[in-house]
N, C-alpha and C. Protein backbone atom coordinates (compact mmCIF):
# COMPACT_ATOMS: atom_id res chain seq x y z
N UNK A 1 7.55 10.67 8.55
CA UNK A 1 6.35 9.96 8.13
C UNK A 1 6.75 8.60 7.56
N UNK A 2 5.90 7.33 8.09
CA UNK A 2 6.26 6.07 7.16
C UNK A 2 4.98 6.08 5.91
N UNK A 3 5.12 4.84 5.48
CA UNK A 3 4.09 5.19 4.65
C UNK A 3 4.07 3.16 4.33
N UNK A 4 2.78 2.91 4.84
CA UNK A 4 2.61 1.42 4.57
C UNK A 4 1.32 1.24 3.04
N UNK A 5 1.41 0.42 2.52
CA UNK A 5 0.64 -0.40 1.10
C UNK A 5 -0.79 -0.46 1.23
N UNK A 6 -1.89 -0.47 1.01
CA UNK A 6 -2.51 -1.22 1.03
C UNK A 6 -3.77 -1.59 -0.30
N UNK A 7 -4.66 -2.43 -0.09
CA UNK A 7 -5.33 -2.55 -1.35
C UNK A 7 -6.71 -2.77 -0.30
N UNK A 8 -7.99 -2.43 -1.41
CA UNK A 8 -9.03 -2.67 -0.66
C UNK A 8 -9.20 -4.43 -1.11
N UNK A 9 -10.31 -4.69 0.60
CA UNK A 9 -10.20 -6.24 0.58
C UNK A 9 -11.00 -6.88 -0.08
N UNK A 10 -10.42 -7.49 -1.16
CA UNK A 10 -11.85 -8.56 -1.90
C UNK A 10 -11.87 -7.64 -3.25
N UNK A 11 -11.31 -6.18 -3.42
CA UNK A 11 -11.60 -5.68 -4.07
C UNK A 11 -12.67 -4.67 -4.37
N UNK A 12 -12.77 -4.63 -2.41
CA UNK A 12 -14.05 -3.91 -2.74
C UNK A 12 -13.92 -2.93 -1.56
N UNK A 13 -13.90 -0.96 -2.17
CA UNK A 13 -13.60 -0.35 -1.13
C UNK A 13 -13.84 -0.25 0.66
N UNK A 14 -15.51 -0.45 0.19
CA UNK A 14 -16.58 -0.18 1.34
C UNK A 14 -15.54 -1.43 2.61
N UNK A 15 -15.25 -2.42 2.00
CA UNK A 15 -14.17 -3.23 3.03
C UNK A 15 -13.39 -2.55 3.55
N UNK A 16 -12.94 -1.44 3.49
CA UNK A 16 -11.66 -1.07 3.88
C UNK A 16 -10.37 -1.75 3.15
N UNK A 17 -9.04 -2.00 4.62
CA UNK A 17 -8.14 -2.35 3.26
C UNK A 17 -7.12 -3.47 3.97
N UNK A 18 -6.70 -3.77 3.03
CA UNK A 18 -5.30 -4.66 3.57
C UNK A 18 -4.23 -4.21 3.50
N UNK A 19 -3.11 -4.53 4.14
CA UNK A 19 -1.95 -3.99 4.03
C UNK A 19 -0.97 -4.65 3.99
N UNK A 20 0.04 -4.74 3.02
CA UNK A 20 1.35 -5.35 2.53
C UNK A 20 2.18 -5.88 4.01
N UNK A 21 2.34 -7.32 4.37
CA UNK A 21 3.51 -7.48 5.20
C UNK A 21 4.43 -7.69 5.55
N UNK A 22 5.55 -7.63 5.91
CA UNK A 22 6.65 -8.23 5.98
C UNK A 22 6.70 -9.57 5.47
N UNK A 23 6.07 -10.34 6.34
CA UNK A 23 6.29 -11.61 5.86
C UNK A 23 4.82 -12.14 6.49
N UNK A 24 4.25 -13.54 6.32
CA UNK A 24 2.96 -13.51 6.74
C UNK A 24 2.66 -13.93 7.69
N UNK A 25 1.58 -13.27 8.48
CA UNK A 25 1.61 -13.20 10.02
C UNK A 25 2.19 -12.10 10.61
N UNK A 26 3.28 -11.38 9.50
CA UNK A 26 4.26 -10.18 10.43
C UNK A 26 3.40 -8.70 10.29
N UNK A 27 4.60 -7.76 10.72
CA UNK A 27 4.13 -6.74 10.88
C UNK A 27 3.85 -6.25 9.39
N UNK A 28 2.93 -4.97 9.30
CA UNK A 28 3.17 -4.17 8.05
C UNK A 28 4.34 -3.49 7.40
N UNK A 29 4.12 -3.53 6.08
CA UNK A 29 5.55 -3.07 5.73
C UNK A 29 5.98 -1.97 5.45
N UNK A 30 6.44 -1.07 6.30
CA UNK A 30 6.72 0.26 6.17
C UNK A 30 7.87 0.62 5.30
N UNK A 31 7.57 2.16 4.20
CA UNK A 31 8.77 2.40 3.81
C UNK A 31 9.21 3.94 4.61
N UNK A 32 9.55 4.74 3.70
CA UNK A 32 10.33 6.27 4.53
C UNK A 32 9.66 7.00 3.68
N UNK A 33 9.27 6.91 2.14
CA UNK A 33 8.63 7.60 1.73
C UNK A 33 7.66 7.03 0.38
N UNK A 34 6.88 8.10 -0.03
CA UNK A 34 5.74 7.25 -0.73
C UNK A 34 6.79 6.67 -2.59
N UNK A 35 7.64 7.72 -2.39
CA UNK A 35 8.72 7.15 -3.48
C UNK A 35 9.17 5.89 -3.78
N UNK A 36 9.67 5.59 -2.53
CA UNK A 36 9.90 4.11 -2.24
C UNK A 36 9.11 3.24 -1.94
N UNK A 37 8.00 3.40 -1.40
CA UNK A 37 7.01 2.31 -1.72
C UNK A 37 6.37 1.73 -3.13
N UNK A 38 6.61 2.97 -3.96
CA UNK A 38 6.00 3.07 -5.22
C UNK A 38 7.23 2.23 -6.04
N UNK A 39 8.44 2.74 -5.84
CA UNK A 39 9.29 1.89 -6.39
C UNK A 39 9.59 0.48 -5.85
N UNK A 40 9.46 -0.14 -4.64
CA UNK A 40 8.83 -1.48 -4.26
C UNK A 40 7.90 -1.99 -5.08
N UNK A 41 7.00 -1.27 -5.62
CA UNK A 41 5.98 -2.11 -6.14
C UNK A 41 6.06 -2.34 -6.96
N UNK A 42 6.66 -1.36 -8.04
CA UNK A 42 7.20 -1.38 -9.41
C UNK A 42 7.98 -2.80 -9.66
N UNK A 43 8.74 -2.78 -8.86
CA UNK A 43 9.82 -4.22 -9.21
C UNK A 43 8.96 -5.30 -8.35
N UNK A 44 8.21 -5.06 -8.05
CA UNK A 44 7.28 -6.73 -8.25
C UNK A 44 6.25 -7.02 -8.51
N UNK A 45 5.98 -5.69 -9.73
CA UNK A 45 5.41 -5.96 -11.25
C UNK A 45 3.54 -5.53 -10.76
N UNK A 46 3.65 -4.30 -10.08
CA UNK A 46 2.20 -3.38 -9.75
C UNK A 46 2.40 -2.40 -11.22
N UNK A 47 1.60 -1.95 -11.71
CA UNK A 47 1.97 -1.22 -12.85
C UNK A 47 1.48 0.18 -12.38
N UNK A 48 1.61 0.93 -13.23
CA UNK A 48 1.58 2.86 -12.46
C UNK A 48 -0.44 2.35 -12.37
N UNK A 49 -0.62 1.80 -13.90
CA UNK A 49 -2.32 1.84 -13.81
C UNK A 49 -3.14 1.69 -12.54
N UNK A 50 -2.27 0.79 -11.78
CA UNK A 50 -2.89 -0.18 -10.63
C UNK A 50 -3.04 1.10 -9.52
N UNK A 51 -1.78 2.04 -9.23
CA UNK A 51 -2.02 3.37 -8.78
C UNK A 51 -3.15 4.14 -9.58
N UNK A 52 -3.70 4.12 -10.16
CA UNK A 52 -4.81 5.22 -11.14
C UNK A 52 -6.10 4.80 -10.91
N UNK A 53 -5.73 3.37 -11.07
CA UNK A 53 -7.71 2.45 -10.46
C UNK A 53 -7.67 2.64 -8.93
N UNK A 54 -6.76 2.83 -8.20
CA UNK A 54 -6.85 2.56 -6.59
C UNK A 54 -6.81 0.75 -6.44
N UNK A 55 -6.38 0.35 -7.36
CA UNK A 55 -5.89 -0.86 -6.60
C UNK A 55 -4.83 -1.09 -5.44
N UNK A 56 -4.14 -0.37 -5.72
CA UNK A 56 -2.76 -0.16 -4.66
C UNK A 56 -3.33 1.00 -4.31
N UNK A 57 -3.26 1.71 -2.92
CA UNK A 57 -2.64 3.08 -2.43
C UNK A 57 -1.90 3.17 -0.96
N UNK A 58 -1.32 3.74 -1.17
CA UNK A 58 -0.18 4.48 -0.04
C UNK A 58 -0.83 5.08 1.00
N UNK A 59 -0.84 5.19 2.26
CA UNK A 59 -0.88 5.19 3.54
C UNK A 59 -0.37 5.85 4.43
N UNK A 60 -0.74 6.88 4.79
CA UNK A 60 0.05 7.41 6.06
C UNK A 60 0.37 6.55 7.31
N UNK A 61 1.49 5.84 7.61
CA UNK A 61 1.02 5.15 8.87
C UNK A 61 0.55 5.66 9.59
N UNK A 62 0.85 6.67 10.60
CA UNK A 62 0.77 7.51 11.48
C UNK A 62 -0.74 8.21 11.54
N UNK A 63 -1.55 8.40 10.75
CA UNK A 63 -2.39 9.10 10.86
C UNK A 63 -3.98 8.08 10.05
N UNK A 64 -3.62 7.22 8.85
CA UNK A 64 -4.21 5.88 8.27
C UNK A 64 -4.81 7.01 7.18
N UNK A 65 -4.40 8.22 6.84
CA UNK A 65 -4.84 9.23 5.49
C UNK A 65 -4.60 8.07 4.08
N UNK A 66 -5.32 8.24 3.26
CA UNK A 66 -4.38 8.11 1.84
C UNK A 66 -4.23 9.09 1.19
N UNK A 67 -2.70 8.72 0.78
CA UNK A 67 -1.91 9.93 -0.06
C UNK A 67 -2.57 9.68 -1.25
């Protein structure tokens, strides 16, 4: 399973969502597990809260579920 970022757009669920990219214009940024995405985000300063409001959530690539 990968597991790509995303946030809803504008801030507002009913949008659906965006998703973290490589670089801009590139592809999405996949990790290997939701561990490591979570710790990606950590070090560039997402706080756990931001996981608790649903500002950030994690992604199944493969299937577009949130974990």
């Amino acid at each position: 399973m990968k597991i790509k970022v995303g946030r809803p757009i504008e801030g507002i669920s009913l949008n659906g969502l965006e998703y973290l990219l490589e670089e801009e214009g590139g592809n999405e940024m996949l990790f290997d597990t939701p561990e490591a995405a979570k710790e990606f985000l950590i070090t560039q300063g997402i706080s756990e809260e931001d996981f608790d409001n649903c500002s950030v959530v994690l992604v199944d690539a493969d299937t577009n579920e949130i974990l």
